[in-house]
PDB file of N, CA and C in Angstrom:
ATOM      1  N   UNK A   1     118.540 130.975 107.220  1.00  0.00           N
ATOM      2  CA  UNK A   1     117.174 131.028 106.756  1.00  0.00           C
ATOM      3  C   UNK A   1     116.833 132.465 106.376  1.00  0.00           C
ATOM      4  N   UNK A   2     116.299 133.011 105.420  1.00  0.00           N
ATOM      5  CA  UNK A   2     115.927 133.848 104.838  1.00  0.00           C
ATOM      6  C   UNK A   2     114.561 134.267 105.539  1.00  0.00           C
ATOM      7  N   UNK A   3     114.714 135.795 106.176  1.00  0.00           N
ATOM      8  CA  UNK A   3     113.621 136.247 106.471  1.00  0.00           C
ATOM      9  C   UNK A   3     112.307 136.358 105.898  1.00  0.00           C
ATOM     10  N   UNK A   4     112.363 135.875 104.293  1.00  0.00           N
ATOM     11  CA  UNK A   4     111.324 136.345 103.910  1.00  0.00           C
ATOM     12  C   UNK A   4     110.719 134.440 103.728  1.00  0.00           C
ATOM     13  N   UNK A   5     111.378 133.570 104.222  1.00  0.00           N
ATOM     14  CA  UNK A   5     111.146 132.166 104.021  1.00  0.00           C
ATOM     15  C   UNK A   5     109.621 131.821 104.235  1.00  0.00           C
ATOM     16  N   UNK A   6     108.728 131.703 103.860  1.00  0.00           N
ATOM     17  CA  UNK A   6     107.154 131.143 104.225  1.00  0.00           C
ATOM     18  C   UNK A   6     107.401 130.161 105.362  1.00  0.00           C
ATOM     19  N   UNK A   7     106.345 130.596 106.573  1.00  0.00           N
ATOM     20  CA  UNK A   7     106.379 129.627 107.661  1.00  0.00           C
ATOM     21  C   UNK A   7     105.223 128.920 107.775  1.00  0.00           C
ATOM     22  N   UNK A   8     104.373 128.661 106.502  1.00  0.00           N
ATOM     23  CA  UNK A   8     103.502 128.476 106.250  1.00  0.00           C
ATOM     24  C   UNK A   8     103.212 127.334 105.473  1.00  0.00           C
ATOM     25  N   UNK A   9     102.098 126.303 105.693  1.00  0.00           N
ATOM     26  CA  UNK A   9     101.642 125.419 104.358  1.00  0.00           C
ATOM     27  C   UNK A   9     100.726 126.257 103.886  1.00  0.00           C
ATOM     28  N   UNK A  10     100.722 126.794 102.661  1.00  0.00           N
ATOM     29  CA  UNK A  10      99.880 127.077 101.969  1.00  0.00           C
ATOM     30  C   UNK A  10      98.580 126.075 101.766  1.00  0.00           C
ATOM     31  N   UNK A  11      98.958 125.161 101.372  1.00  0.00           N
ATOM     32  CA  UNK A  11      97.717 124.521 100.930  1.00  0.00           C
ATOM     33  C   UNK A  11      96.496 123.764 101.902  1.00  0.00           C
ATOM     34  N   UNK A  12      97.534 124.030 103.538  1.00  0.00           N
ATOM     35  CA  UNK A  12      96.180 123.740 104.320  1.00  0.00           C
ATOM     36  C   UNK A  12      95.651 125.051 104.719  1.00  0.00           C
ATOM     37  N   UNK A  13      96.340 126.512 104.633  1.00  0.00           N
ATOM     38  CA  UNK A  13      95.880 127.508 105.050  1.00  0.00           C
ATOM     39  C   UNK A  13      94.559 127.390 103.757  1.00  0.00           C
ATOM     40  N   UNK A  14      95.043 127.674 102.866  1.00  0.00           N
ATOM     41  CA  UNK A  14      93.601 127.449 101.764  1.00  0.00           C
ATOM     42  C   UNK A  14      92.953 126.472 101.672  1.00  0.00           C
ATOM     43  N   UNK A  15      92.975 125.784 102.506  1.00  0.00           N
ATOM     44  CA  UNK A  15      92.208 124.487 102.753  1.00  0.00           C
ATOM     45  C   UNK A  15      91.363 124.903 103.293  1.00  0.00           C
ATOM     46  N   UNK A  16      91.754 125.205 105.037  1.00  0.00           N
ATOM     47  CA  UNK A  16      91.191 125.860 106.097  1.00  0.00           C
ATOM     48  C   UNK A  16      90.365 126.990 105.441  1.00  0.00           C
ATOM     49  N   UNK A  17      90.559 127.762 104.670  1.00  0.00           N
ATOM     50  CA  UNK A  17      89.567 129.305 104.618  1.00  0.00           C
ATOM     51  C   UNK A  17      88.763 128.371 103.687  1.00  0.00           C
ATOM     52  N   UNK A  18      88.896 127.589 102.697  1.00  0.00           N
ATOM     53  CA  UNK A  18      87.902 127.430 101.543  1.00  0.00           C
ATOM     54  C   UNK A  18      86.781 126.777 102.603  1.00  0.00           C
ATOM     55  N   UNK A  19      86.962 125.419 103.397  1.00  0.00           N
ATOM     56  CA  UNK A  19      86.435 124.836 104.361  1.00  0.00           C
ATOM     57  C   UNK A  19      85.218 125.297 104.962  1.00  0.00           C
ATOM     58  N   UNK A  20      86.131 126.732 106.156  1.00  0.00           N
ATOM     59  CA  UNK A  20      85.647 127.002 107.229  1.00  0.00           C
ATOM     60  C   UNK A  20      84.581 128.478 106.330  1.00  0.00           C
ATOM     61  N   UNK A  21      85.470 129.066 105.637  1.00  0.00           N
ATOM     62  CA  UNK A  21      84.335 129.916 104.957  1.00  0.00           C
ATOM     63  C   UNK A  21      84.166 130.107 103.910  1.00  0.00           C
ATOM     64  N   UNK A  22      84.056 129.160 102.958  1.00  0.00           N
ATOM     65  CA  UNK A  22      83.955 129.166 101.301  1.00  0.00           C
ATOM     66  C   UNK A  22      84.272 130.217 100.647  1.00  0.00           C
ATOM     67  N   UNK A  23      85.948 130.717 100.820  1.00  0.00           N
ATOM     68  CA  UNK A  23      86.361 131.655 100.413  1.00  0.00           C
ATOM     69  C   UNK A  23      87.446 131.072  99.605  1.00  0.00           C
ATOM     70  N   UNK A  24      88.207 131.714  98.752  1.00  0.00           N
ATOM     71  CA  UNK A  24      89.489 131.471  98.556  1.00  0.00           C
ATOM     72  C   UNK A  24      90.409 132.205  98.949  1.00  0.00           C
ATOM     73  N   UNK A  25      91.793 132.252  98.620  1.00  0.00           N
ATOM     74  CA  UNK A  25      92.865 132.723  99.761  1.00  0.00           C
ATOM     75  C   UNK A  25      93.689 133.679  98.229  1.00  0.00           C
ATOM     76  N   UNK A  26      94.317 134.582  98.683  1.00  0.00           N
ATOM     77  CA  UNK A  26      94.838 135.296  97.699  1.00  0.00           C
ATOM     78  C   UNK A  26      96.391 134.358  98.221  1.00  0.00           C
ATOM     79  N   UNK A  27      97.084 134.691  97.435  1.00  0.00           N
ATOM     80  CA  UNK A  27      98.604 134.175  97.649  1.00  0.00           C
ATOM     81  C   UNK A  27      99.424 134.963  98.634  1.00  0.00           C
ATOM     82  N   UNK A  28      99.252 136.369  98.686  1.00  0.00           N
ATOM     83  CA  UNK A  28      99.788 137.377  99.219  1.00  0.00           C
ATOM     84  C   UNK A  28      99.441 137.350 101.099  1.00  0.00           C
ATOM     85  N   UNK A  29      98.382 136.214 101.432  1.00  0.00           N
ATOM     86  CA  UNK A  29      97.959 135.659 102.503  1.00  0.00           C
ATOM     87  C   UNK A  29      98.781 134.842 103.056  1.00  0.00           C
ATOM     88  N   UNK A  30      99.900 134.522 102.582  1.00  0.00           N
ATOM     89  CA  UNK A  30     100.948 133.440 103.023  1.00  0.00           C
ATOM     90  C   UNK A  30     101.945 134.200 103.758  1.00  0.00           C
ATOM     91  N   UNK A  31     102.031 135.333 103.122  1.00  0.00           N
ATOM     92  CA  UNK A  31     103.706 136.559 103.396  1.00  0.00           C
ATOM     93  C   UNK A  31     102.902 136.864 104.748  1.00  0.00           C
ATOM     94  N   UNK A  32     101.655 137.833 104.697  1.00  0.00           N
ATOM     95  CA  UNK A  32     101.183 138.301 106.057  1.00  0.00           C
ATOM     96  C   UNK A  32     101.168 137.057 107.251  1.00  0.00           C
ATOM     97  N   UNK A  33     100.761 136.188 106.934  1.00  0.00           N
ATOM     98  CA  UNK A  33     100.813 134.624 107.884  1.00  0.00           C
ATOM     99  C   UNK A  33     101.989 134.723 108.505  1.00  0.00           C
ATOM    100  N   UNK A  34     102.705 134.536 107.019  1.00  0.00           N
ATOM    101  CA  UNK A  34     104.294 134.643 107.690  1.00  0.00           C
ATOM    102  C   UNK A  34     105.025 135.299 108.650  1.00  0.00           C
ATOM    103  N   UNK A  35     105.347 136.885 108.291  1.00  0.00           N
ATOM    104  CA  UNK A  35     105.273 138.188 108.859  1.00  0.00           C
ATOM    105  C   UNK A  35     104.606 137.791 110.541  1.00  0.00           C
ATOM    106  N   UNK A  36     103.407 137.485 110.252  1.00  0.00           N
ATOM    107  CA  UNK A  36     102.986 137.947 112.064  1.00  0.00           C
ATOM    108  C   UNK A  36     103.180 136.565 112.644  1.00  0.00           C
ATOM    109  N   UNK A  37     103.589 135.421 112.535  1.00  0.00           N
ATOM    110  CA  UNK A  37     104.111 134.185 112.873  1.00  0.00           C
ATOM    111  C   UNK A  37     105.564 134.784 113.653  1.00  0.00           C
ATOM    112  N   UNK A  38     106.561 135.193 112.570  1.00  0.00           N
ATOM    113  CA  UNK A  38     107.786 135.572 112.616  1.00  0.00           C
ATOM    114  C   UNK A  38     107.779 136.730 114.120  1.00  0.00           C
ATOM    115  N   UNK A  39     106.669 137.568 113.739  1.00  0.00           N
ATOM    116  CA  UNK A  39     106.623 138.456 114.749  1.00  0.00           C
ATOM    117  C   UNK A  39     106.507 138.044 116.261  1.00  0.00           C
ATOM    118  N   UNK A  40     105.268 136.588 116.250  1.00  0.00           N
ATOM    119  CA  UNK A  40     104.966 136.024 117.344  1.00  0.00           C
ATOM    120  C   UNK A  40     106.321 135.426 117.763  1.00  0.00           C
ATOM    121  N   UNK A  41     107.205 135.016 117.250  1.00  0.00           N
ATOM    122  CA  UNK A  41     108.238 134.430 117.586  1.00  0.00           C
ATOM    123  C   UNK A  41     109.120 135.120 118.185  1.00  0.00           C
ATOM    124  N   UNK A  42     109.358 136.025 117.735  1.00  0.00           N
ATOM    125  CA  UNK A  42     110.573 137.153 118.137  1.00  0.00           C
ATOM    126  C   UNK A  42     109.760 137.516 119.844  1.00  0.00           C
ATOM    127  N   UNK A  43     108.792 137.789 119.581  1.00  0.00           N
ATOM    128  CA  UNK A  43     108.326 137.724 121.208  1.00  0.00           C
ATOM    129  C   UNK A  43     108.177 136.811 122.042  1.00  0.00           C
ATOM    130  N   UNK A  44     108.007 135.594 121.919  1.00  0.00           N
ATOM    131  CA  UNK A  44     108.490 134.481 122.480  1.00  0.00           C
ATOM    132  C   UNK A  44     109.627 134.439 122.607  1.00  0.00           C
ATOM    133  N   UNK A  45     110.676 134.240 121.887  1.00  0.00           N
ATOM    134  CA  UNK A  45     112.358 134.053 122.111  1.00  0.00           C
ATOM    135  C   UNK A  45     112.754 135.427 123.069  1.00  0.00           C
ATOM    136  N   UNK A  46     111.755 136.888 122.824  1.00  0.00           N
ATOM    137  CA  UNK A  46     112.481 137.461 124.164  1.00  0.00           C
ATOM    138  C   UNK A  46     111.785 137.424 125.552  1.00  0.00           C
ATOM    139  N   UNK A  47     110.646 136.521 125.170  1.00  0.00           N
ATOM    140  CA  UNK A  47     110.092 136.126 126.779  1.00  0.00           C
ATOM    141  C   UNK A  47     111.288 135.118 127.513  1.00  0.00           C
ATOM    142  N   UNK A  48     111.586 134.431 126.320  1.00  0.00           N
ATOM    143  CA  UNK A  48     112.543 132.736 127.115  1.00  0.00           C
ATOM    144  C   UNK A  48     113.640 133.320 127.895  1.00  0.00           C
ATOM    145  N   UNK A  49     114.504 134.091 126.196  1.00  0.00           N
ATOM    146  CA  UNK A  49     115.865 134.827 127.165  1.00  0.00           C
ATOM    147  C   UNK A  49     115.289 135.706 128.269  1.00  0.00           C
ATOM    148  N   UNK A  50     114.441 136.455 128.496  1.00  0.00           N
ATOM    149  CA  UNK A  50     114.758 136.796 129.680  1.00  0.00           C
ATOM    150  C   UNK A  50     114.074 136.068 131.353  1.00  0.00           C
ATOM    151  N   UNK A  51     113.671 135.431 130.662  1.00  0.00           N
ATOM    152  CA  UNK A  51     113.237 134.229 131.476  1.00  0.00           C
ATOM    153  C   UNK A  51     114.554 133.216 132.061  1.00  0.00           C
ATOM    154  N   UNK A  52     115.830 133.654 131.013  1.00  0.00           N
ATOM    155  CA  UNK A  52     116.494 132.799 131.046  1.00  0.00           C
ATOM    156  C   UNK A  52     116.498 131.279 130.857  1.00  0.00           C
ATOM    157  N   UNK A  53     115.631 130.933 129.552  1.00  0.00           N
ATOM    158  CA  UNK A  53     115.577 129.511 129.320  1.00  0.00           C
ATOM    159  C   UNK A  53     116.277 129.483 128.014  1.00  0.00           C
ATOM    160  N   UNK A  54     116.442 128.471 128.101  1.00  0.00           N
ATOM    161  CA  UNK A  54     116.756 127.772 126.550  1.00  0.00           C
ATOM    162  C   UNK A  54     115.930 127.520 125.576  1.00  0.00           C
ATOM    163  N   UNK A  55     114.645 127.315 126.089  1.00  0.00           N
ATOM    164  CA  UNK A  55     113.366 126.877 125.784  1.00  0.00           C
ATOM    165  C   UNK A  55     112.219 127.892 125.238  1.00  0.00           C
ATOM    166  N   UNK A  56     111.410 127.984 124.511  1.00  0.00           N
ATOM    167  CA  UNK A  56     110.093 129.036 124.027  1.00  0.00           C
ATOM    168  C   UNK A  56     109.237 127.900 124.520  1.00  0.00           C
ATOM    169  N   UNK A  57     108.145 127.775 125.254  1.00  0.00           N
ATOM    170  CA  UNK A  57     107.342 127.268 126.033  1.00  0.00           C
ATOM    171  C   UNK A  57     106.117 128.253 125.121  1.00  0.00           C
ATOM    172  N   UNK A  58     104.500 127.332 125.696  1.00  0.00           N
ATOM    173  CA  UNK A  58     103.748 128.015 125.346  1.00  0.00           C
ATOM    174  C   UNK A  58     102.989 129.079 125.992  1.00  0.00           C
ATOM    175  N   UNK A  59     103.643 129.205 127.205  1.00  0.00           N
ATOM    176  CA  UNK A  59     103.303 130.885 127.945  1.00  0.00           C
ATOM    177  C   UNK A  59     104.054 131.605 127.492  1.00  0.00           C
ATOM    178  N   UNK A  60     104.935 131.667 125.895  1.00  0.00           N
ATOM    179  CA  UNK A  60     105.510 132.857 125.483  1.00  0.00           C
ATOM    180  C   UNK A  60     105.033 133.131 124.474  1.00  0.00           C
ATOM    181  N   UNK A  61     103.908 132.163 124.370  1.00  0.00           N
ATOM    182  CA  UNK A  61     103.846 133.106 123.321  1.00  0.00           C
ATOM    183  C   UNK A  61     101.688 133.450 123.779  1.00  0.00           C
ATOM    184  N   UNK A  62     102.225 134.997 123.535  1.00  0.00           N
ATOM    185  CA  UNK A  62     101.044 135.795 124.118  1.00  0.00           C
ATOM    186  C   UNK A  62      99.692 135.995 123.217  1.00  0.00           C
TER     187      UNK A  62
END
């Protein structure tokens, strides 16, 4: 998988902002989504390993 892969639906994230605050979403809102998703993850996977699980649970991610 390619780091730069979108972990994202776009079209409910711009769903969600048009919705919740009658905005629209620039495109470039998908990469940052992405980016700090990716980030949340990497800190979860080193809560598990050193937790020693196999598992990312949702107390890892902070």
């Amino acid at each position: 998988m390619s780091d730069k892969e979108s972990l994202v639906i776009a079209s409910k994230v711009k769903s969600y902002i048009k919705n919740t605050g009658d905005l629209k979403c620039s495109a470039a809102v998908m990469d940052v989504l992405s980016d700090k998703i990716r980030a949340i993850c990497d800190e979860a996977i080193r809560s598990a390993v050193a937790d020693k699980r196999k598992t990312v649970q949702e107390k890892d991610i902070l």
